[in-house]
N, C-alpha and C. Protein backbone atom coordinates (compact mmCIF):
# COMPACT_ATOMS: atom_id res chain seq x y z
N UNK A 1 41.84 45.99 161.91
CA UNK A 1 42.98 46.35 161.11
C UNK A 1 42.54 47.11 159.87
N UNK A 2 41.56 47.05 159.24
CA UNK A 2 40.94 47.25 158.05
C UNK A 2 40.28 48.84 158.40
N UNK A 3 39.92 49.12 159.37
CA UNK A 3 39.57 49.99 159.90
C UNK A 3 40.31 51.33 160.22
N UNK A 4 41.43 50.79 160.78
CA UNK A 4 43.00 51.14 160.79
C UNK A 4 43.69 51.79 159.66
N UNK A 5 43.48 50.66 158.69
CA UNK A 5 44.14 51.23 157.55
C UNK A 5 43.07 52.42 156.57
N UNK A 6 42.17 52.21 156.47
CA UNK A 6 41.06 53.12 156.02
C UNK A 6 41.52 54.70 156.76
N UNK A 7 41.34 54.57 158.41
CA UNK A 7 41.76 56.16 158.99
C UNK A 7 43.42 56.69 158.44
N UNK A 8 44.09 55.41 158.04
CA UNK A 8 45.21 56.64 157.90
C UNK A 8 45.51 57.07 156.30
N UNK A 9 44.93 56.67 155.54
CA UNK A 9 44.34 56.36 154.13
C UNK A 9 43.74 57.87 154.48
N UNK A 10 42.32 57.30 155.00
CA UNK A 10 41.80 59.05 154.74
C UNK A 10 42.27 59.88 155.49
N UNK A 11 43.53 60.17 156.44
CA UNK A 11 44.08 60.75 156.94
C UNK A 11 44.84 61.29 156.24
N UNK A 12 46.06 60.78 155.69
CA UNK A 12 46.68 61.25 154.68
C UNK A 12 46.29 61.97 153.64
N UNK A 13 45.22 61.30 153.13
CA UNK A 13 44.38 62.10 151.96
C UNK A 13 44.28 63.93 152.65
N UNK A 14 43.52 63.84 153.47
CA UNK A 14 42.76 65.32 154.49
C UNK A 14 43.77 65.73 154.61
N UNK A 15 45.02 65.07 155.23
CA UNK A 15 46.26 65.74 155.47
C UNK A 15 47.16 67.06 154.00
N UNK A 16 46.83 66.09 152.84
CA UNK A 16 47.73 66.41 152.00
C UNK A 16 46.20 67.65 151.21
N UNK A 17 45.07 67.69 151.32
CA UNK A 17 44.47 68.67 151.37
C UNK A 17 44.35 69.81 151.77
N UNK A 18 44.69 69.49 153.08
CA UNK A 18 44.85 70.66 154.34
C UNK A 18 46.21 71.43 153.78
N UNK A 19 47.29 70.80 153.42
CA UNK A 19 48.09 71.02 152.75
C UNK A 19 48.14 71.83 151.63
N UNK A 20 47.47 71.24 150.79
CA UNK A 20 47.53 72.16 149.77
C UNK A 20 46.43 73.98 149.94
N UNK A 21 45.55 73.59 150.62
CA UNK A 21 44.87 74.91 151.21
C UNK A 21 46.09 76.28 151.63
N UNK A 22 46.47 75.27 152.80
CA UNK A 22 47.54 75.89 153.70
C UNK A 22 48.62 76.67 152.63
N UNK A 23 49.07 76.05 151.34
CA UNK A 23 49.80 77.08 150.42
C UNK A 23 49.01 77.82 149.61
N UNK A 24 48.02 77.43 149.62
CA UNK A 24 47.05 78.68 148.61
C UNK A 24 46.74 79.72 149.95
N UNK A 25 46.66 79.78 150.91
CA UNK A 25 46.10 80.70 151.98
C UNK A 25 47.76 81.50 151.97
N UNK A 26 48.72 81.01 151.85
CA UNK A 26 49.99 81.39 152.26
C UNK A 26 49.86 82.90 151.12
N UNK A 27 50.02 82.14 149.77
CA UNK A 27 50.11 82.74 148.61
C UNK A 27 48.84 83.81 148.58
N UNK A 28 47.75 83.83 148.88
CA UNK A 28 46.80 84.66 148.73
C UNK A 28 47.60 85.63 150.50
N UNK A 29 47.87 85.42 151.25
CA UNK A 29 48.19 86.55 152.10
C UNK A 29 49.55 86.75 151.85
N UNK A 30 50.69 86.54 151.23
CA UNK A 30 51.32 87.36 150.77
C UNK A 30 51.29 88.05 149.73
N UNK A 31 49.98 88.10 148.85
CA UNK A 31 49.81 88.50 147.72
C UNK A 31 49.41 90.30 148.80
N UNK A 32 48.41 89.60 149.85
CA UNK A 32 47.76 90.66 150.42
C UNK A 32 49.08 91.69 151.39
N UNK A 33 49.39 90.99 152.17
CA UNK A 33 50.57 91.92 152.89
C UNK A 33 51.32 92.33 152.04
N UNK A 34 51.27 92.32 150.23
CA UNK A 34 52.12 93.36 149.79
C UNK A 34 53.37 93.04 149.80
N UNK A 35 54.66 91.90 149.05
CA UNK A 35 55.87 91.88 149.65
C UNK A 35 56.33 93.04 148.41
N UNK A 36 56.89 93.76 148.81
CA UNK A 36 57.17 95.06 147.77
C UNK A 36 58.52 94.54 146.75
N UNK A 37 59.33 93.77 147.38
CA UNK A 37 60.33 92.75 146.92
C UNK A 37 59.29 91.68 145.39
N UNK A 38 58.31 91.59 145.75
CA UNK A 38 57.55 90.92 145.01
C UNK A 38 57.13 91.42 143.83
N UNK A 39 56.90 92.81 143.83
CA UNK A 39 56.29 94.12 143.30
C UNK A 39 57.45 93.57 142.12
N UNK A 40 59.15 94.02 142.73
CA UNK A 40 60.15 94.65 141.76
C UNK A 40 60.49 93.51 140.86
N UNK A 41 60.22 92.47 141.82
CA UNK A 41 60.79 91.15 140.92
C UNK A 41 59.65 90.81 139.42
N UNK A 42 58.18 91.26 140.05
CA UNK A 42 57.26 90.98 138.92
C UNK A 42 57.22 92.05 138.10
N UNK A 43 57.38 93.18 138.17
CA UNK A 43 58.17 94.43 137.40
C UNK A 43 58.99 93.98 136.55
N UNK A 44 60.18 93.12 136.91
CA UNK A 44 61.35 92.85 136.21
C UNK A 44 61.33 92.41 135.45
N UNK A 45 60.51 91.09 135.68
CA UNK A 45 60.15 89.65 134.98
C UNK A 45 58.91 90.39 133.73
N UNK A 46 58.48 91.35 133.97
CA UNK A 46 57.89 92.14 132.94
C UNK A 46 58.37 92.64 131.62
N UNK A 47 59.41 93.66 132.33
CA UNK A 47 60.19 94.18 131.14
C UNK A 47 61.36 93.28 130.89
N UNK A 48 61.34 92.24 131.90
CA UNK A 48 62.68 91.10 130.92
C UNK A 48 61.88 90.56 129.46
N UNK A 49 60.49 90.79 129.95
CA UNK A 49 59.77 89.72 128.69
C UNK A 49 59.73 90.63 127.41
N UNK A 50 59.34 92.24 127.69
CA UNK A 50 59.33 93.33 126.56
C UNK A 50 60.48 93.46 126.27
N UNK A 51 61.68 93.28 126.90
CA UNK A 51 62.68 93.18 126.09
C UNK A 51 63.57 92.20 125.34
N UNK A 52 63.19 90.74 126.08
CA UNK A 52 63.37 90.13 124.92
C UNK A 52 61.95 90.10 123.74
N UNK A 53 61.26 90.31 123.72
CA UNK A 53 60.46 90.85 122.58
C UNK A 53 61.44 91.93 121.65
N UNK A 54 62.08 93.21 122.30
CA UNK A 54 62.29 94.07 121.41
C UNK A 54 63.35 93.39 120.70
N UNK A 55 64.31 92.28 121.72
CA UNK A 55 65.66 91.76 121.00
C UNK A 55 65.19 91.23 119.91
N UNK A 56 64.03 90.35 119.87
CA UNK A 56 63.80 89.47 118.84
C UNK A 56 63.03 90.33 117.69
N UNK A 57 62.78 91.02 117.90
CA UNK A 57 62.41 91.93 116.82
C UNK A 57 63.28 93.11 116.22
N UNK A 58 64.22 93.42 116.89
CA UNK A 58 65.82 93.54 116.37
C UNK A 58 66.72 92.70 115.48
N UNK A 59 66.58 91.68 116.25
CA UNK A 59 67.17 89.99 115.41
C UNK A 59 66.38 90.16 113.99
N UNK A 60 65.31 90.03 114.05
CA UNK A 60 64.68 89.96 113.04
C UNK A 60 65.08 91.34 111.76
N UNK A 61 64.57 92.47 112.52
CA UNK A 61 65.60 93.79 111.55
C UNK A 61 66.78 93.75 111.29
N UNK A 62 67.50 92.89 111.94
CA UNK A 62 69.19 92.37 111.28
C UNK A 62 69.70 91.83 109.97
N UNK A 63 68.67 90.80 110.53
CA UNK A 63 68.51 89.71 109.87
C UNK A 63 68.19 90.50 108.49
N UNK A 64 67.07 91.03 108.09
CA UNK A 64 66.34 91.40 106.97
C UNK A 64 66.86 92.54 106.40
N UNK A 65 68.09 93.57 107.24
CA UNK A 65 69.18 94.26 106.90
C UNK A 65 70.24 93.96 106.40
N UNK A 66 70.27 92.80 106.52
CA UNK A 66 71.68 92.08 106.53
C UNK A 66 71.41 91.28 104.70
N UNK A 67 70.45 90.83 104.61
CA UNK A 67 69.33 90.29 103.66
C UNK A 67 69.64 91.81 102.11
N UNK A 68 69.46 92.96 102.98
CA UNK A 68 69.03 94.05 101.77
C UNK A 68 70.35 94.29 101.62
N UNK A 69 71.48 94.30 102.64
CA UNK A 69 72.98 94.86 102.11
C UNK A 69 73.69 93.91 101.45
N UNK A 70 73.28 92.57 101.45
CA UNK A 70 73.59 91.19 100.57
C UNK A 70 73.27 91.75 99.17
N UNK A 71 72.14 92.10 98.53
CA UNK A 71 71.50 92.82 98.09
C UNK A 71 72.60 94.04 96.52
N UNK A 72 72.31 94.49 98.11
CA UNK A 72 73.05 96.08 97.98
C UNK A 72 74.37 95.63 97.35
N UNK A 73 75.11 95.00 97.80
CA UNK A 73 76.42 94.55 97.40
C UNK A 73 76.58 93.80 96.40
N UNK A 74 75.77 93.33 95.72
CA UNK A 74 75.54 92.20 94.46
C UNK A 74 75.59 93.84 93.39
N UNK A 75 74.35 94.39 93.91
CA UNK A 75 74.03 95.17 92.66
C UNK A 75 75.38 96.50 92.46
N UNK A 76 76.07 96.84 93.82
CA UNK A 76 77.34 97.35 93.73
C UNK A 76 78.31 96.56 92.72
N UNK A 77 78.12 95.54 93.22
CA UNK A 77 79.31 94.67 92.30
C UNK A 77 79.00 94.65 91.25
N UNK A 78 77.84 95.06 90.44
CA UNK A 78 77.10 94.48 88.92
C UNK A 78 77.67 95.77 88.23
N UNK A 79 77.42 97.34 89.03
CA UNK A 79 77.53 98.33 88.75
C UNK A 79 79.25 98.63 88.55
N UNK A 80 79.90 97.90 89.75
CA UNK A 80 81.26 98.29 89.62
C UNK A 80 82.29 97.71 88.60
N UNK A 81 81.16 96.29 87.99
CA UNK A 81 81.97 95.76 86.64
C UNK A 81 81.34 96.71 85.36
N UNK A 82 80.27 97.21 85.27
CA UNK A 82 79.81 97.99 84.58
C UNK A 82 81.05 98.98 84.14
N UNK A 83 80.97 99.82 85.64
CA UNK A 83 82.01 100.67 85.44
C UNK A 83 83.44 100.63 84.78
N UNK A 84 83.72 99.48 85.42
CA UNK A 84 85.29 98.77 84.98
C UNK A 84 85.40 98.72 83.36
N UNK A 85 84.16 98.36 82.93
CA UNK A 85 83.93 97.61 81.54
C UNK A 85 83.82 99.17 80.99
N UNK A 86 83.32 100.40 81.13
CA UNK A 86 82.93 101.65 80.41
C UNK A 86 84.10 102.04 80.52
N UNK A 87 85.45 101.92 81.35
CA UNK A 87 86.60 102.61 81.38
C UNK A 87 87.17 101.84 80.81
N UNK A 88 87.32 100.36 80.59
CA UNK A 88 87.78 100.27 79.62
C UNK A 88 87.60 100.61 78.17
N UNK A 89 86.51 100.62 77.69
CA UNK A 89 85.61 101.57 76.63
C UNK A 89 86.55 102.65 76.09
N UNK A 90 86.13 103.83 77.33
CA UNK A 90 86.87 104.95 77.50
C UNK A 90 88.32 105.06 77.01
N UNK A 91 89.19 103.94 77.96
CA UNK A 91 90.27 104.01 77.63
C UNK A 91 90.63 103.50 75.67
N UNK A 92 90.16 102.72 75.57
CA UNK A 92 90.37 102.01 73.77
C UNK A 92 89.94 103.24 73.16
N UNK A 93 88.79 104.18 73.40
CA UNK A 93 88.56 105.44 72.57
C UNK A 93 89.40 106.14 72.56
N UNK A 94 90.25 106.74 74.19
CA UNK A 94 90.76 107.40 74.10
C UNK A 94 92.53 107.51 73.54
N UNK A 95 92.84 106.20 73.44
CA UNK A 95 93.84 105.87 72.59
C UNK A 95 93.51 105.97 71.48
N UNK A 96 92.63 105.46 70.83
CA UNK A 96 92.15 105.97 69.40
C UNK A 96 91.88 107.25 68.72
N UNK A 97 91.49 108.01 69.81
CA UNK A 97 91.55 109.78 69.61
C UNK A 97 93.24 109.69 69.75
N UNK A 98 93.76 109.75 70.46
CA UNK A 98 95.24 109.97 70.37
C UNK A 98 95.70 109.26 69.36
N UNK A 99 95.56 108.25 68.90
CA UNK A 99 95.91 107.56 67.27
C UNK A 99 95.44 108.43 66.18
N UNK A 100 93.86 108.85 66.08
CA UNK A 100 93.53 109.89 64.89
C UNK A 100 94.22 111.09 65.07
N UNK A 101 94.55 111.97 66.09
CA UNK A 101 95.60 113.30 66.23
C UNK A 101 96.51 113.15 65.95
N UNK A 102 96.88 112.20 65.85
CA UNK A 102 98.59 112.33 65.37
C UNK A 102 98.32 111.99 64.21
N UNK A 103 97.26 110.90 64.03
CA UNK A 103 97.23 110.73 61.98
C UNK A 103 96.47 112.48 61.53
N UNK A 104 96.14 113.06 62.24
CA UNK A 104 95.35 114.66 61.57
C UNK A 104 96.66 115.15 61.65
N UNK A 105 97.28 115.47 62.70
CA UNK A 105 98.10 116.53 62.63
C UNK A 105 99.31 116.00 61.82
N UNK A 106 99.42 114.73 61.43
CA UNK A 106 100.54 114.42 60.18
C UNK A 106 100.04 115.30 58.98
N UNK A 107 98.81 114.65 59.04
CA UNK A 107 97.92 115.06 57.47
C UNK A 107 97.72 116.94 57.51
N UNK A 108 97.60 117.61 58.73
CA UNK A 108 97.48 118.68 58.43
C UNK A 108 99.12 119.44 58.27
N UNK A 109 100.01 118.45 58.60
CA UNK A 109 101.28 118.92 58.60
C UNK A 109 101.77 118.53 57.20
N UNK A 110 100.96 117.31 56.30
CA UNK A 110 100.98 117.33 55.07
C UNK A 110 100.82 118.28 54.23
N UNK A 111 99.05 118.94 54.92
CA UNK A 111 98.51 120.25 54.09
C UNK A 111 99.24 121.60 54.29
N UNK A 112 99.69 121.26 55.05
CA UNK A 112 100.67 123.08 55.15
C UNK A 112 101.86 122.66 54.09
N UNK A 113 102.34 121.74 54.46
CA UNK A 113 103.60 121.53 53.29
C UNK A 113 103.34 121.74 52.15
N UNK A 114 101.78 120.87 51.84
CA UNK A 114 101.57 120.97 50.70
C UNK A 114 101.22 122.46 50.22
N UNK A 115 100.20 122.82 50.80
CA UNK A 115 99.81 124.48 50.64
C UNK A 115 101.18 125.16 50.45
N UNK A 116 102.01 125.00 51.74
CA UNK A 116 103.23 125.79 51.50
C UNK A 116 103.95 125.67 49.66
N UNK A 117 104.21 124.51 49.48
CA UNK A 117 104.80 124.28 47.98
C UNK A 117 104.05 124.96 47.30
N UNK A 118 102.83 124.82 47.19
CA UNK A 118 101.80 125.05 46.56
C UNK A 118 101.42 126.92 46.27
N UNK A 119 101.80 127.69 47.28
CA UNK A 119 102.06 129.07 47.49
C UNK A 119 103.22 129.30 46.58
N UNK A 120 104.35 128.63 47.19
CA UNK A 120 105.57 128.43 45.92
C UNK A 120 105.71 128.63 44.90
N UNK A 121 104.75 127.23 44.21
CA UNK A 121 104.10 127.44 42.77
C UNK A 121 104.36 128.61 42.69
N UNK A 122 102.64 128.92 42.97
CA UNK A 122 102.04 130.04 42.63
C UNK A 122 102.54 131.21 42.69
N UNK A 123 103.65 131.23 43.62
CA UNK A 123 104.66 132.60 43.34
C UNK A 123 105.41 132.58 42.28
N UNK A 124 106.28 131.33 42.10
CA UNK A 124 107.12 131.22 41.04
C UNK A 124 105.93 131.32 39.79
N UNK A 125 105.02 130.84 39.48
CA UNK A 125 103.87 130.69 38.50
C UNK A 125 103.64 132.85 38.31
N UNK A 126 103.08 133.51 38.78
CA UNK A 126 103.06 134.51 38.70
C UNK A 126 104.29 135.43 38.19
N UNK A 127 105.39 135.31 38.76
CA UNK A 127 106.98 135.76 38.30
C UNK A 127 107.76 135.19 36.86
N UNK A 128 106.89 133.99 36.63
CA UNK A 128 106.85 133.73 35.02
C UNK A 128 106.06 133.89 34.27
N UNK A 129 104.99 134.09 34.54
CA UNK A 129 103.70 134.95 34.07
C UNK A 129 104.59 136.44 33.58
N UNK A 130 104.87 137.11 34.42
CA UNK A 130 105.44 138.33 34.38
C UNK A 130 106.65 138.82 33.63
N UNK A 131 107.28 137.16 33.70
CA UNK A 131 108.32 137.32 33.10
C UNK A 131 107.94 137.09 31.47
N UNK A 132 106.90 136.25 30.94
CA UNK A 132 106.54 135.90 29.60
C UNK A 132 105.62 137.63 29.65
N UNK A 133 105.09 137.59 30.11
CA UNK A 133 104.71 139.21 29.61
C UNK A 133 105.71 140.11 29.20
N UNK A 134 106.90 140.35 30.14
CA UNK A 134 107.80 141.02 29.66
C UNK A 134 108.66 140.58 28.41
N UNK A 135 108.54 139.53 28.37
CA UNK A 135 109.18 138.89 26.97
C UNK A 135 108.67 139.24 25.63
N UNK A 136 107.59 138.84 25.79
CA UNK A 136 106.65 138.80 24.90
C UNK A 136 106.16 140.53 24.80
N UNK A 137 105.88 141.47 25.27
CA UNK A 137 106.39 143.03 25.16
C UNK A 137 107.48 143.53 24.50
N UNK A 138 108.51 142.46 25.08
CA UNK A 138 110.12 142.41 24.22
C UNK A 138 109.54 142.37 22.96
N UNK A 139 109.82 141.17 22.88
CA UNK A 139 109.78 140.51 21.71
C UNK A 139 109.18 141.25 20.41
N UNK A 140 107.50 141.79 20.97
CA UNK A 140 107.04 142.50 20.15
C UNK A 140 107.30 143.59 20.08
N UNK A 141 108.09 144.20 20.57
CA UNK A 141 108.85 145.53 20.50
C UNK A 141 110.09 145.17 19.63
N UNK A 142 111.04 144.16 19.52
CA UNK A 142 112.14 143.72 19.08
C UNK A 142 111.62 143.32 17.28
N UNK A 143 110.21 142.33 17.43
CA UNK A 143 109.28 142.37 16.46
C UNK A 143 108.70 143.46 15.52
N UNK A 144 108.89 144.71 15.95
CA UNK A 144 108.47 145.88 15.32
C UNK A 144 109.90 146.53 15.07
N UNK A 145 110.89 146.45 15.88
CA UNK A 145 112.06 147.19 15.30
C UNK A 145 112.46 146.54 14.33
N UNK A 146 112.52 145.24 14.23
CA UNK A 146 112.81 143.99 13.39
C UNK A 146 112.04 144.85 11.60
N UNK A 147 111.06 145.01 11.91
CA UNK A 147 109.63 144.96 10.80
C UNK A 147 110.66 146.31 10.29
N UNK A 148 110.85 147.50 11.34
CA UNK A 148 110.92 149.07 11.09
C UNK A 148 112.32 148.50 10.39
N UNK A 149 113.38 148.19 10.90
CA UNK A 149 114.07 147.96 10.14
C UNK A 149 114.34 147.39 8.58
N UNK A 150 113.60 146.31 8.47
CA UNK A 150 113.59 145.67 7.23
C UNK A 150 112.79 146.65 6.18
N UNK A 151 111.84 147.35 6.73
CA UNK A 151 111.13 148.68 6.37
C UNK A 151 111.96 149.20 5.78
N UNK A 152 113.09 150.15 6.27
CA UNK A 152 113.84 150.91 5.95
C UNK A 152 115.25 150.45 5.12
N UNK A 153 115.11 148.86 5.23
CA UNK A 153 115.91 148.62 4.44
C UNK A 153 115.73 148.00 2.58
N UNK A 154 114.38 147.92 2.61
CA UNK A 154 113.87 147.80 1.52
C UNK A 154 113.37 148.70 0.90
């Protein structure tokens, strides 16, 4: 019995050897007969692998794009309150220029008035000038007939 069990012991063993031969002999002659089906599939399984390589190295340029326009958009936003903040600036100046033009052009609408009066004067000032000259010509003409007279009457 012992004997028995030993042959199918090492039977099995040889068996499951023979076995495993038998698929390495399989695999080494279909490696050899070439299955061309074999060719396209290990082709495939090739560039399936280079391209998930390129995906993940895409992922990755996304990712680190996505990273710089995060970025990009902070410093837009920093710039676009900037902006906001200089127009308002702008705008308070430019009401204030429109506040000083109307205070100039009062004041220069002062100085013409004033100039204008002031021309006035100086016209009326000259025409009494002219007129005390002529008076005073009078006068000393009226002054000498005055004299010639009392002259002639003494």
């Amino acid at each position: 019995k012992d004997l028995h069990m030993s042959h199918d012991a090492t039977r099995l063993h040889y068996e499951a050897v023979v076995e495993q031969w038998s698929m390495r002999f399989e695999d080494a002659l279909s490696m050899i007969n070439f299955n061309p089906a074999e060719a396209v599939i290990t082709d495939l399984e090739a560039d399936l692998a280079e391209a998930d390589d390129k995906i993940e190295q895409l992922e990755q340029e996304i990712v680190s794009r996505d990273n710089m326009l995060e970025v990009v958009r902070k410093q837009l936003s920093k710039v676009e309150e900037q902006v906001d903040s200089q127009n308002l600036v702008v705008k308070d100046l430019e009401r204030k220029l429109k506040y000083t033009e109307q205070q100039l052009s009062g004041t220069v609408g002062f100085r013409e008035r004033m100039g204008m009066i002031v021309s006035d004067y100086e016209v009326r000032l000259e025409v009494l000038e002219d007129s005390v000259l002529k008076f005073s010509s009078i006068k000393k003409e009226l002054h000498d007939e005055i004299a010639a007279l009392t002259a002639e009457n003494f």
